[in-house]
ModelCIF file with pLDDT and N, C-alpha, C, O atoms, coordinates in Angstrom:
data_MODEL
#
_entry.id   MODEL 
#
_entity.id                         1 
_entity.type                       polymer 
_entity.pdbx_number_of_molecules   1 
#
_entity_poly.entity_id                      1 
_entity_poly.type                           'polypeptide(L)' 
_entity_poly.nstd_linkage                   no 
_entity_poly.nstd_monomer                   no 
_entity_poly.pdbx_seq_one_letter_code       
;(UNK)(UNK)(UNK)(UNK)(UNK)(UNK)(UNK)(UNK)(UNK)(UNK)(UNK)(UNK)(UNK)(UNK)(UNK)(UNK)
(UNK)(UNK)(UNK)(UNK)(UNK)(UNK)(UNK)(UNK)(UNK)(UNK)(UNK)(UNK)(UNK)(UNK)(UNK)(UNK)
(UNK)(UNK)(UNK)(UNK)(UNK)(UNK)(UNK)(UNK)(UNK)(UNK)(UNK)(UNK)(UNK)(UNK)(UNK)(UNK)
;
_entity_poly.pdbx_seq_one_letter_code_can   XXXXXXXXXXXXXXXXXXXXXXXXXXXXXXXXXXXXXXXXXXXXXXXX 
_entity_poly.pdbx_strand_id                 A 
#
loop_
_entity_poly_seq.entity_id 
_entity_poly_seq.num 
_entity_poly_seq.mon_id 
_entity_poly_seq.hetero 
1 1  UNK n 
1 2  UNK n 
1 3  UNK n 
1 4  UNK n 
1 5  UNK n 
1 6  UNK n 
1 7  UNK n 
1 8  UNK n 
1 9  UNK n 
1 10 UNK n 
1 11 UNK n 
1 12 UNK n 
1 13 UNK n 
1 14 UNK n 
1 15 UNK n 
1 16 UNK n 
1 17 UNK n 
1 18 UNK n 
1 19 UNK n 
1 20 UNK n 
1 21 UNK n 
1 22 UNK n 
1 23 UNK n 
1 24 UNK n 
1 25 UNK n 
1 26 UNK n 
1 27 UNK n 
1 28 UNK n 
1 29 UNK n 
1 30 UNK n 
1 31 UNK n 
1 32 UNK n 
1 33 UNK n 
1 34 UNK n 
1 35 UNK n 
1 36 UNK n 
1 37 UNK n 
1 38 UNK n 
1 39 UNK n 
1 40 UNK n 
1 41 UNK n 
1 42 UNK n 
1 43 UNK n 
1 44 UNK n 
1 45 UNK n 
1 46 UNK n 
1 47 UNK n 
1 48 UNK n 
#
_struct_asym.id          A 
_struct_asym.entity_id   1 
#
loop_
_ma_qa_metric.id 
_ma_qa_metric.mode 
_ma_qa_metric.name 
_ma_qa_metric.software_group_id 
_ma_qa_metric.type 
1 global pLDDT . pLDDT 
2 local  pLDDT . pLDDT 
#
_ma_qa_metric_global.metric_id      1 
_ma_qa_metric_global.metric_value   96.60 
_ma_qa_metric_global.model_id       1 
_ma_qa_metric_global.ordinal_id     1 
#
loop_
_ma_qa_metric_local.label_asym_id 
_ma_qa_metric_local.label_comp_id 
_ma_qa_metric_local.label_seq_id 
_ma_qa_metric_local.metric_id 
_ma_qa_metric_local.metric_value 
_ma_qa_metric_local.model_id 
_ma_qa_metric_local.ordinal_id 
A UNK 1  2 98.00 1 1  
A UNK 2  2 98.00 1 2  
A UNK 3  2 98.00 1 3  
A UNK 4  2 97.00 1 4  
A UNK 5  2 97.00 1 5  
A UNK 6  2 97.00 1 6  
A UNK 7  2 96.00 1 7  
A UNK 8  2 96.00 1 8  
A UNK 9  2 95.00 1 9  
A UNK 10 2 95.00 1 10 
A UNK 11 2 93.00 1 11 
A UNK 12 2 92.00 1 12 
A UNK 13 2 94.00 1 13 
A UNK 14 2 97.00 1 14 
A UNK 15 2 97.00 1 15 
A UNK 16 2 98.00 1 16 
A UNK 17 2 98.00 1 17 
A UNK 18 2 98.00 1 18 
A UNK 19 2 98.00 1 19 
A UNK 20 2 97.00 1 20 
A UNK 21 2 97.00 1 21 
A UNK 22 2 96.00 1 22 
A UNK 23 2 97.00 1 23 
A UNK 24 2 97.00 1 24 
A UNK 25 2 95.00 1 25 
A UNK 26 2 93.00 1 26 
A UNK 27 2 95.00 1 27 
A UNK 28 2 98.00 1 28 
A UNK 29 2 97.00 1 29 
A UNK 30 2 97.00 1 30 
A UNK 31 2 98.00 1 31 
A UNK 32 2 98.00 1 32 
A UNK 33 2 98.00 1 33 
A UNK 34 2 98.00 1 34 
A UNK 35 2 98.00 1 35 
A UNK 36 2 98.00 1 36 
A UNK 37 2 98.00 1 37 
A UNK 38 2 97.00 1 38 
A UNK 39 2 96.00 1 39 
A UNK 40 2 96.00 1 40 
A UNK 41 2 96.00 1 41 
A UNK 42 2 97.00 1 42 
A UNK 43 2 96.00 1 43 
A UNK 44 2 96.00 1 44 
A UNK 45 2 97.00 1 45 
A UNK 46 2 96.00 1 46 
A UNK 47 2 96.00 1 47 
A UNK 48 2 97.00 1 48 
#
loop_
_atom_site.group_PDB 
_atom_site.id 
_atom_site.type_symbol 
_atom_site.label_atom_id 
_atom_site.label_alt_id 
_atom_site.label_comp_id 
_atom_site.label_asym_id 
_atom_site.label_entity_id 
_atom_site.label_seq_id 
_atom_site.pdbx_PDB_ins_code 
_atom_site.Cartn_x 
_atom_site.Cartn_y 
_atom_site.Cartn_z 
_atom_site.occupancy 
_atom_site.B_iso_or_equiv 
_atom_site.pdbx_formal_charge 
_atom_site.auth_seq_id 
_atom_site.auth_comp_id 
_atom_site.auth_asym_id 
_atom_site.auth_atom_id 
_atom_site.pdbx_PDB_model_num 
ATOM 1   N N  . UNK A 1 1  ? 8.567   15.213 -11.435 1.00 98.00 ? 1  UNK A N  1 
ATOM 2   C CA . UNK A 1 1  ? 8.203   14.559 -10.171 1.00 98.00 ? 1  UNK A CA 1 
ATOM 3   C C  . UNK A 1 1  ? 9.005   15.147 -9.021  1.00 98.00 ? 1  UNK A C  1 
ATOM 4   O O  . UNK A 1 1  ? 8.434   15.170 -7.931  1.00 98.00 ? 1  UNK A O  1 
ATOM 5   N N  . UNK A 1 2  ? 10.191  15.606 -9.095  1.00 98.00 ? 2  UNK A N  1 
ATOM 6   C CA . UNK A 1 2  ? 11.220  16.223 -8.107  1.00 98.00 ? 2  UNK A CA 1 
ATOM 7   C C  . UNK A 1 2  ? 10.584  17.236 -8.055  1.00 98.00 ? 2  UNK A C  1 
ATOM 8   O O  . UNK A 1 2  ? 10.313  17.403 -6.866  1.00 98.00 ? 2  UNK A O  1 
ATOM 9   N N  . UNK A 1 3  ? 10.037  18.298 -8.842  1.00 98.00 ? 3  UNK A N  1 
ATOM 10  C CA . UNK A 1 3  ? 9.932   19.498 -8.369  1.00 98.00 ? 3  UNK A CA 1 
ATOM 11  C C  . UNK A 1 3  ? 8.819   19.592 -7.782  1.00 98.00 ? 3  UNK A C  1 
ATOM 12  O O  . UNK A 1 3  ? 8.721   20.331 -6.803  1.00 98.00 ? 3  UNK A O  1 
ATOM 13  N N  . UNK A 1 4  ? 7.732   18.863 -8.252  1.00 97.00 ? 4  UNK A N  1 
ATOM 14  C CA . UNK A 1 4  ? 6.184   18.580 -7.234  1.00 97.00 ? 4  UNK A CA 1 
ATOM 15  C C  . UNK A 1 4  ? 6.677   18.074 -6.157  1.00 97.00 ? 4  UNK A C  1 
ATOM 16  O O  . UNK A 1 4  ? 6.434   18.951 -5.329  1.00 97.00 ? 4  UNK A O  1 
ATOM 17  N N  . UNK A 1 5  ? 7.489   16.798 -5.333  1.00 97.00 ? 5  UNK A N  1 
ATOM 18  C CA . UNK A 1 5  ? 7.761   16.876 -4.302  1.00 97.00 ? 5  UNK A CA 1 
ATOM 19  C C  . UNK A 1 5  ? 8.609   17.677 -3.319  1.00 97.00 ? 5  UNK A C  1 
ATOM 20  O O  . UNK A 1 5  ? 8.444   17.744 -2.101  1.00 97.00 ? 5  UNK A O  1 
ATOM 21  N N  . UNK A 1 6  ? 9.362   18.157 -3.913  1.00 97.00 ? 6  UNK A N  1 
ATOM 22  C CA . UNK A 1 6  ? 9.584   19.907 -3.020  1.00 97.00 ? 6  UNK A CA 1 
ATOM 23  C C  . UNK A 1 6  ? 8.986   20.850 -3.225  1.00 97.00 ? 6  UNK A C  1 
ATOM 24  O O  . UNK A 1 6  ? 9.528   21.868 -2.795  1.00 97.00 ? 6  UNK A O  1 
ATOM 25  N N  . UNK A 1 7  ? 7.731   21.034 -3.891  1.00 96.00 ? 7  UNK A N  1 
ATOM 26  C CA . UNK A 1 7  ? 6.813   21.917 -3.959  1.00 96.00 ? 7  UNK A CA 1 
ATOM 27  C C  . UNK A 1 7  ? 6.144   21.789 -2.248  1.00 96.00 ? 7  UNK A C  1 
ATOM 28  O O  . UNK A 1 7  ? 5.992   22.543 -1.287  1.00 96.00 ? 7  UNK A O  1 
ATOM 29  N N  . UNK A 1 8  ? 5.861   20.229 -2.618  1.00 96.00 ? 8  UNK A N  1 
ATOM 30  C CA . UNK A 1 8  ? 5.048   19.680 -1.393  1.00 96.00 ? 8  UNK A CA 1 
ATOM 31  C C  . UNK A 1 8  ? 5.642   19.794 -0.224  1.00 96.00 ? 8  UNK A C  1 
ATOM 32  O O  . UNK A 1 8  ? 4.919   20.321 0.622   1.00 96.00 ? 8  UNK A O  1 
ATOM 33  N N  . UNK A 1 9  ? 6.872   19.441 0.197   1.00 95.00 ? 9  UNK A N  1 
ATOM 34  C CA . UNK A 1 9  ? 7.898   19.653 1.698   1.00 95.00 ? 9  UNK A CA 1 
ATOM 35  C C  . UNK A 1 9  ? 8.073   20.636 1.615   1.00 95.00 ? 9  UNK A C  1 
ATOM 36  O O  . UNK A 1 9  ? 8.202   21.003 2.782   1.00 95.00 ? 9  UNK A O  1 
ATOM 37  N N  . UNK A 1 10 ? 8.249   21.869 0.687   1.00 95.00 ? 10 UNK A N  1 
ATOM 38  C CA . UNK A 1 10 ? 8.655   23.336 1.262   1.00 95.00 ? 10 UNK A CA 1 
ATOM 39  C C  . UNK A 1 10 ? 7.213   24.268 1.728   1.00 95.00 ? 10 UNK A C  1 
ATOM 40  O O  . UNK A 1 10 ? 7.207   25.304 2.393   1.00 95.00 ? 10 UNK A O  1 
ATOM 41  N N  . UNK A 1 11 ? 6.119   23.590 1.193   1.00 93.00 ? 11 UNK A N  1 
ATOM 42  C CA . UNK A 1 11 ? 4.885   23.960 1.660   1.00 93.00 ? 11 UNK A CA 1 
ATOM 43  C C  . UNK A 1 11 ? 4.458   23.385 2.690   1.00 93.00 ? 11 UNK A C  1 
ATOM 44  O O  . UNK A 1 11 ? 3.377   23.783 3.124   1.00 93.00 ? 11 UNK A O  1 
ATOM 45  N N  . UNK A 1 12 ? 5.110   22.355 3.354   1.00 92.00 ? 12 UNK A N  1 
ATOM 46  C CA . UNK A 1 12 ? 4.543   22.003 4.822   1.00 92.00 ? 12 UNK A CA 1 
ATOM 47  C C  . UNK A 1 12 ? 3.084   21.455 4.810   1.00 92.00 ? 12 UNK A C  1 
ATOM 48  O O  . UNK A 1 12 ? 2.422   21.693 5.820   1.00 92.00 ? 12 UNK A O  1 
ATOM 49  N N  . UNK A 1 13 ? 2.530   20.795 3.860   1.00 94.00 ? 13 UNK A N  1 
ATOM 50  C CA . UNK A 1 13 ? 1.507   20.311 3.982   1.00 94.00 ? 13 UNK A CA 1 
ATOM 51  C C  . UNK A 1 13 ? 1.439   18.565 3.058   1.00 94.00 ? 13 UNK A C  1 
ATOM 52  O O  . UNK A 1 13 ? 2.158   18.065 2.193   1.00 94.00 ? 13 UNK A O  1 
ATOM 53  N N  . UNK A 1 14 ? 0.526   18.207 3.601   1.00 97.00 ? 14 UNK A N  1 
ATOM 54  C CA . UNK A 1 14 ? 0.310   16.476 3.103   1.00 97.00 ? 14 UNK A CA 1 
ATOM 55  C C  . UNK A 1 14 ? 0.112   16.519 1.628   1.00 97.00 ? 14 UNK A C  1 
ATOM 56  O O  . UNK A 1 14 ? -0.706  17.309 1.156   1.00 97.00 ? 14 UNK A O  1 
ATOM 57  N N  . UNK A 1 15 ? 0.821   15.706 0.857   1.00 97.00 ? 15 UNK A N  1 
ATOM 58  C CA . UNK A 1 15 ? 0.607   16.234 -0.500  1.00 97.00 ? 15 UNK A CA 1 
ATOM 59  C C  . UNK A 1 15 ? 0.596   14.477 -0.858  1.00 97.00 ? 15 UNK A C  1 
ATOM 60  O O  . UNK A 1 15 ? 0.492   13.600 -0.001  1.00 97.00 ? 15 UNK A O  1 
ATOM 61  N N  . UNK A 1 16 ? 0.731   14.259 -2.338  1.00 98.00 ? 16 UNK A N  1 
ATOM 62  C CA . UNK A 1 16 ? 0.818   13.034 -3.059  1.00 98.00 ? 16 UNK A CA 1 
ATOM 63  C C  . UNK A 1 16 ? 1.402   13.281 -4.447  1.00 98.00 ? 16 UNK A C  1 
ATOM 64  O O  . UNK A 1 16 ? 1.351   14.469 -4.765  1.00 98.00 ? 16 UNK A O  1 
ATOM 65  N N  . UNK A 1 17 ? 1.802   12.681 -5.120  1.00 98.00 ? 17 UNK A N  1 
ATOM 66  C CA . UNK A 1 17 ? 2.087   12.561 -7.117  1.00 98.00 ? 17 UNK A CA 1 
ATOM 67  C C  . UNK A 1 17 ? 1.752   11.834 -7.062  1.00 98.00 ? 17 UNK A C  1 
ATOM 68  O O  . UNK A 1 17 ? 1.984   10.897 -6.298  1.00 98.00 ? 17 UNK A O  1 
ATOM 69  N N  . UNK A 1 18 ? 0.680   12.022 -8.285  1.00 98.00 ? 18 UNK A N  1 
ATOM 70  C CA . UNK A 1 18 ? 0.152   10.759 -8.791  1.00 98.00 ? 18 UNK A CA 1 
ATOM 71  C C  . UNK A 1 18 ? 0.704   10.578 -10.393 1.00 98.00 ? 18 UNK A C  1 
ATOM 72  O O  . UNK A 1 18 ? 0.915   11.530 -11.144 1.00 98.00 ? 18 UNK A O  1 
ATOM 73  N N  . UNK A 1 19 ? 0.841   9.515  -10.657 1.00 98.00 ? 19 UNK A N  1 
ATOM 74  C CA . UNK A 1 19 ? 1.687   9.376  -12.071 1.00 98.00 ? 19 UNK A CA 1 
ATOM 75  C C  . UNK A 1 19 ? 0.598   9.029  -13.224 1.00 98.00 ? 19 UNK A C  1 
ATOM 76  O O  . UNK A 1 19 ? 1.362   8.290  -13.846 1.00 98.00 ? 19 UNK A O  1 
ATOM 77  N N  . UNK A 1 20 ? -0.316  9.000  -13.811 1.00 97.00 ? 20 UNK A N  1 
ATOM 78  C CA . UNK A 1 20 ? -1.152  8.680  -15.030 1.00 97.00 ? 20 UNK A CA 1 
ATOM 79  C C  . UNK A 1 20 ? -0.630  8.468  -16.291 1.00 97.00 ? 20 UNK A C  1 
ATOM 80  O O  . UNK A 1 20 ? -0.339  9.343  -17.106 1.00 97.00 ? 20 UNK A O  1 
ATOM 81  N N  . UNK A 1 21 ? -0.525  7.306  -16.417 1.00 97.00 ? 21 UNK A N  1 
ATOM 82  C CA . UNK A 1 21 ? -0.077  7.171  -17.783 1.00 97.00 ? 21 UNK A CA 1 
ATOM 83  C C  . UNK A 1 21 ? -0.536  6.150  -18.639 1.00 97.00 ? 21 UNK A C  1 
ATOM 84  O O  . UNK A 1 21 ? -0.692  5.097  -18.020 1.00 97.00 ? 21 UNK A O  1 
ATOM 85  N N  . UNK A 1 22 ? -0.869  6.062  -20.101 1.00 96.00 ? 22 UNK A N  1 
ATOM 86  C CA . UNK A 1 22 ? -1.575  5.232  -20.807 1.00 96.00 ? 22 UNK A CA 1 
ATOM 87  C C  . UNK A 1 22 ? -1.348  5.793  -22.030 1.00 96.00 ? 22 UNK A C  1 
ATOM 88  O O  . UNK A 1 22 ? -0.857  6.920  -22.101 1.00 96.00 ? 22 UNK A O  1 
ATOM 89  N N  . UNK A 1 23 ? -1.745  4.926  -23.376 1.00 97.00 ? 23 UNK A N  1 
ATOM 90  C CA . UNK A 1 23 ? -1.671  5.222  -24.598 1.00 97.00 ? 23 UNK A CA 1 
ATOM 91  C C  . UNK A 1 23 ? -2.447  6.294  -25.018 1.00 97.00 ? 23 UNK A C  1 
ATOM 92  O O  . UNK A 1 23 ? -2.138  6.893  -26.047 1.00 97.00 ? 23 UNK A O  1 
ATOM 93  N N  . UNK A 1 24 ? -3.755  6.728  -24.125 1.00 97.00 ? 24 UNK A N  1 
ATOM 94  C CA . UNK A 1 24 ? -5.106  6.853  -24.511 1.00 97.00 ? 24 UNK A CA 1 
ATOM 95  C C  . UNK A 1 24 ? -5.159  8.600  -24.659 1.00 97.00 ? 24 UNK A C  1 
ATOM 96  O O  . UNK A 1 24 ? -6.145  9.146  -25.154 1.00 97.00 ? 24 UNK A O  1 
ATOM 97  N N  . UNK A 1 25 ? -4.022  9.343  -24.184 1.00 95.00 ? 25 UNK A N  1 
ATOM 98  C CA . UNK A 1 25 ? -3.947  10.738 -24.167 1.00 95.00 ? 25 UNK A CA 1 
ATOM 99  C C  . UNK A 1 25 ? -3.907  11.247 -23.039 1.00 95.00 ? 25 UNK A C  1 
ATOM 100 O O  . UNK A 1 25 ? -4.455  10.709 -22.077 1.00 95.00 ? 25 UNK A O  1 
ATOM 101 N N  . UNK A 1 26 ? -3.239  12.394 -22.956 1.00 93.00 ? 26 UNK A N  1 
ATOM 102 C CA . UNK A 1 26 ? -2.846  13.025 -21.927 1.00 93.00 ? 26 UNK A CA 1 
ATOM 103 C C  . UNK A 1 26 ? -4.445  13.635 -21.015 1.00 93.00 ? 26 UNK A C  1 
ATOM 104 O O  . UNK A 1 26 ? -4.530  13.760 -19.793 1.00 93.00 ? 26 UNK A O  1 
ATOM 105 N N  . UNK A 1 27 ? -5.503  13.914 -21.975 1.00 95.00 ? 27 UNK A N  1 
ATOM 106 C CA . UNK A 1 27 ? -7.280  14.287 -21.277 1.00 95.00 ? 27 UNK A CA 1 
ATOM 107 C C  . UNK A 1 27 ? -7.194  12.805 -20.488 1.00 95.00 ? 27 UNK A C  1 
ATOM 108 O O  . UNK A 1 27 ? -6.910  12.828 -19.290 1.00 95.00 ? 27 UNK A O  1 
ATOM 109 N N  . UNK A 1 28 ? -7.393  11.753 -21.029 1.00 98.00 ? 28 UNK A N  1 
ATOM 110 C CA . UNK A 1 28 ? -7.852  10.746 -20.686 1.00 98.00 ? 28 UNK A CA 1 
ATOM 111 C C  . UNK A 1 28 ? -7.173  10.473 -19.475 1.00 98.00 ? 28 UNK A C  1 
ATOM 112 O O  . UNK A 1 28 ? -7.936  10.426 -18.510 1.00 98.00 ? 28 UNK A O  1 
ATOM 113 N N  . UNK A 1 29 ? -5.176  10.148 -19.055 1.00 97.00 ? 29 UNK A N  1 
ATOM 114 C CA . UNK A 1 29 ? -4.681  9.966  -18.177 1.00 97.00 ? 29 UNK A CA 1 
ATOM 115 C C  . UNK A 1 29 ? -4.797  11.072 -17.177 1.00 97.00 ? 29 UNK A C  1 
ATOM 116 O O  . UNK A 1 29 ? -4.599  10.681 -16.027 1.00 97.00 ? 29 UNK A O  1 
ATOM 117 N N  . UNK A 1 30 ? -5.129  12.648 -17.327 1.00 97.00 ? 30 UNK A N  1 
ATOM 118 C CA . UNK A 1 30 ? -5.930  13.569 -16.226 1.00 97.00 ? 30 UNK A CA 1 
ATOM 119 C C  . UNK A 1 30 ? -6.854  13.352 -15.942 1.00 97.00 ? 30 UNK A C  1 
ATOM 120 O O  . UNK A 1 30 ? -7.138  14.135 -15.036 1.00 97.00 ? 30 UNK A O  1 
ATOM 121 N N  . UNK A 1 31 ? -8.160  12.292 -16.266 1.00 98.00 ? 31 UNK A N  1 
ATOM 122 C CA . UNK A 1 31 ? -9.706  12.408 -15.888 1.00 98.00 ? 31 UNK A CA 1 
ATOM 123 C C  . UNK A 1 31 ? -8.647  10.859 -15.170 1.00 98.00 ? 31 UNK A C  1 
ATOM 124 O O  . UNK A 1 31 ? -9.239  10.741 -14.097 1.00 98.00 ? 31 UNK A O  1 
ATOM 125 N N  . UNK A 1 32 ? -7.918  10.114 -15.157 1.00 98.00 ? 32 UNK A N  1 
ATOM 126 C CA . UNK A 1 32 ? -8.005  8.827  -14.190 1.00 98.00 ? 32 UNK A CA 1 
ATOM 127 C C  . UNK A 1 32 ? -7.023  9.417  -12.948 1.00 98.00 ? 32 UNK A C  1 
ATOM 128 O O  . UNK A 1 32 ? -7.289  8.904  -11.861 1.00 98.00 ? 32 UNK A O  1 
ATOM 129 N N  . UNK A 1 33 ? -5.946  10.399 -12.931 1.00 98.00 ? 33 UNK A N  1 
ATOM 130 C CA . UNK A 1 33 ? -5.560  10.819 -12.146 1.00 98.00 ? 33 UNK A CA 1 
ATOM 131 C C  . UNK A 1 33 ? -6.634  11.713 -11.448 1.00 98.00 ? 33 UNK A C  1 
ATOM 132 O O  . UNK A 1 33 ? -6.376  11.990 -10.276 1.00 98.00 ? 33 UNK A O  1 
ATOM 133 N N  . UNK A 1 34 ? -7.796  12.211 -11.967 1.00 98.00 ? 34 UNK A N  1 
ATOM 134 C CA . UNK A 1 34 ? -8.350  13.149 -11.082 1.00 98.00 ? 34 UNK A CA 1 
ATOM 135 C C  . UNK A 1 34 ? -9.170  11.915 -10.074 1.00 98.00 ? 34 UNK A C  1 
ATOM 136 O O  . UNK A 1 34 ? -9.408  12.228 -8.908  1.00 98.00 ? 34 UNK A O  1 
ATOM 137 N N  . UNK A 1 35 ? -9.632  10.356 -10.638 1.00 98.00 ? 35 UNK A N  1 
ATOM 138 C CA . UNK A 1 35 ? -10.691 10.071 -10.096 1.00 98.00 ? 35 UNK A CA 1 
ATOM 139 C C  . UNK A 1 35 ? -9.246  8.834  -8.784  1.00 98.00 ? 35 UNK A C  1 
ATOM 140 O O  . UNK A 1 35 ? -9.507  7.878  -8.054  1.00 98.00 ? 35 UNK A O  1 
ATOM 141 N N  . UNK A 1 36 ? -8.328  9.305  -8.981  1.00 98.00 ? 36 UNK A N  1 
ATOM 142 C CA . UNK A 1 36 ? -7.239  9.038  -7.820  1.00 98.00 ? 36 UNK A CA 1 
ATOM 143 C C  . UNK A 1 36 ? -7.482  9.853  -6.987  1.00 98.00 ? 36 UNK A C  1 
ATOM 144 O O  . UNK A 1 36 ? -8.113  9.514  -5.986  1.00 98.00 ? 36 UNK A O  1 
ATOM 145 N N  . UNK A 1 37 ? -7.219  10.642 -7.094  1.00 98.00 ? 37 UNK A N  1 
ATOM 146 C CA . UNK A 1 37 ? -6.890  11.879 -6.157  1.00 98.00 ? 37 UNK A CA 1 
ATOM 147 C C  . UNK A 1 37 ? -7.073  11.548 -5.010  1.00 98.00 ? 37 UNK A C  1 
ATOM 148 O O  . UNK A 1 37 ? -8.103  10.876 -4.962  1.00 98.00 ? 37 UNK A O  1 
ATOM 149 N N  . UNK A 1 38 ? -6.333  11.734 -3.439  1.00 97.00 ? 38 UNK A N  1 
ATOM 150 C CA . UNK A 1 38 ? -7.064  12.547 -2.664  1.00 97.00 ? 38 UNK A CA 1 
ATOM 151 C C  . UNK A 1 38 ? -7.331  13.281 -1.806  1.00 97.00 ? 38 UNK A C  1 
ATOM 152 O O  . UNK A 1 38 ? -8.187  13.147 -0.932  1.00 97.00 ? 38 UNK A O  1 
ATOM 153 N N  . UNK A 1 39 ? -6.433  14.340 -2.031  1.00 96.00 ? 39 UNK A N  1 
ATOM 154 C CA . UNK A 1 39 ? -6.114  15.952 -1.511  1.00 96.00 ? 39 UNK A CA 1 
ATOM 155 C C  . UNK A 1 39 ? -7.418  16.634 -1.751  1.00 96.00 ? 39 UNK A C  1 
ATOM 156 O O  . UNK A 1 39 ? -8.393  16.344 -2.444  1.00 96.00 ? 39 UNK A O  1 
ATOM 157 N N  . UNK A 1 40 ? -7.148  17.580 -1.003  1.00 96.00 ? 40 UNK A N  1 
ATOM 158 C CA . UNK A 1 40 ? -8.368  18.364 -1.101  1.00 96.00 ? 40 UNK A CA 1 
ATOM 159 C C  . UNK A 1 40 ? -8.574  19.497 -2.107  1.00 96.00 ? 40 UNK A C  1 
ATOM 160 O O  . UNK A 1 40 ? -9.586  20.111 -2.446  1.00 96.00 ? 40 UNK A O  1 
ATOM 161 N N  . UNK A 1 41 ? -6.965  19.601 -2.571  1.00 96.00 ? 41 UNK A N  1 
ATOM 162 C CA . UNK A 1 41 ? -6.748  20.445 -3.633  1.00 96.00 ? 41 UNK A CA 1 
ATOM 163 C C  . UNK A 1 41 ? -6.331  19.435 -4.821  1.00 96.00 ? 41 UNK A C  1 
ATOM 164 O O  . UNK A 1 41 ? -5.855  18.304 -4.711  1.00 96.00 ? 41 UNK A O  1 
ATOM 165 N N  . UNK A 1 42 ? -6.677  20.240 -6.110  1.00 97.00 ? 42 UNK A N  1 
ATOM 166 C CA . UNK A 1 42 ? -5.989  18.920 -6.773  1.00 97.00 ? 42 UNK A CA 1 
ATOM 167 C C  . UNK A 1 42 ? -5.331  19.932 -7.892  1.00 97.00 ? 42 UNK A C  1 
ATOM 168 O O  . UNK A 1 42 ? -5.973  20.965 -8.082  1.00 97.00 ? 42 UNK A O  1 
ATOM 169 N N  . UNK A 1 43 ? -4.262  19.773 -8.567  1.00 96.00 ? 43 UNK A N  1 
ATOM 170 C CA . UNK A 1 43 ? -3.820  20.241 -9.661  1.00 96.00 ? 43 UNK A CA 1 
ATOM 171 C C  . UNK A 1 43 ? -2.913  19.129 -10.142 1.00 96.00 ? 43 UNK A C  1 
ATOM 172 O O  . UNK A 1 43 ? -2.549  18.080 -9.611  1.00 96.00 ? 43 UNK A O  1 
ATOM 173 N N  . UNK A 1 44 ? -2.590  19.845 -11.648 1.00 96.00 ? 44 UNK A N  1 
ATOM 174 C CA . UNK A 1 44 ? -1.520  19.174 -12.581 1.00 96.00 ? 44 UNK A CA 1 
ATOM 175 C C  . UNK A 1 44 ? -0.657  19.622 -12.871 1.00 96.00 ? 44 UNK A C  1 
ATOM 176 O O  . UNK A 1 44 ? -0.679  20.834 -12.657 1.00 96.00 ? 44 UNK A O  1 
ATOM 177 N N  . UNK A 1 45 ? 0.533   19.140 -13.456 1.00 97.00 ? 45 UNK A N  1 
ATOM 178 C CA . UNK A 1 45 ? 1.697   19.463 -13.467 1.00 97.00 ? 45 UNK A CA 1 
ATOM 179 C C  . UNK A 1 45 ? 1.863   18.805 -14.920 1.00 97.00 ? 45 UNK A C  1 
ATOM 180 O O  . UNK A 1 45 ? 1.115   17.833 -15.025 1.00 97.00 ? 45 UNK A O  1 
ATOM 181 N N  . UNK A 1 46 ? 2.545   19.023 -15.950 1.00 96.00 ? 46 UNK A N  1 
ATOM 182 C CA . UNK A 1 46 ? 2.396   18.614 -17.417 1.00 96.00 ? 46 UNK A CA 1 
ATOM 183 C C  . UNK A 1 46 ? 4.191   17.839 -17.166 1.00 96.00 ? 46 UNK A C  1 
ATOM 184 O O  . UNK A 1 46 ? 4.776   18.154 -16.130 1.00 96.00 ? 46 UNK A O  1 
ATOM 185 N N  . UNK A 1 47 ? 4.620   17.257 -17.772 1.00 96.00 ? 47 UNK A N  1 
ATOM 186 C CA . UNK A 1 47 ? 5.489   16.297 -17.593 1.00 96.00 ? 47 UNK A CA 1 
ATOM 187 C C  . UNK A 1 47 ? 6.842   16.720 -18.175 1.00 96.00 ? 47 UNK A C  1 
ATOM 188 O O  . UNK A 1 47 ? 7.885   16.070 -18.100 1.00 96.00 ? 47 UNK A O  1 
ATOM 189 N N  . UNK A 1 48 ? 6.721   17.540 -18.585 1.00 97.00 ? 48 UNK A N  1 
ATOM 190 C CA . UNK A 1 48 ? 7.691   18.932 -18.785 1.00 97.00 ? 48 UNK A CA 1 
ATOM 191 C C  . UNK A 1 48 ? 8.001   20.228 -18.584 1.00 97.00 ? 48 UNK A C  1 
ATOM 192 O O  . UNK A 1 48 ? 9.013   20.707 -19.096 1.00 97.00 ? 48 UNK A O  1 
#
């Protein structure tokens, strides 16, 4: 989470983390973080 938010302030643009988490699998908590989103770009970052 630290390094996505200085990803975001050293890039000078509006950013967000979104956190997804659930029993249900790591596919499953990326398809509810994607339907969060809402940047215009979207990527992931794996939790390690």
């Amino acid at each position: 989470v630290e390094s996505a938010e200085k990803a975001i302030k050293f890039s000078n643009v509006k950013g967000e983390v979104i956190l997804s988490q659930s029993e249900n699998g790591v596919s499953y908590n990326l398809n509810r973080g994607i339907e969060r989103a809402k940047g215009e770009l979207i990527t992931y970052l794996c939790d390690d």
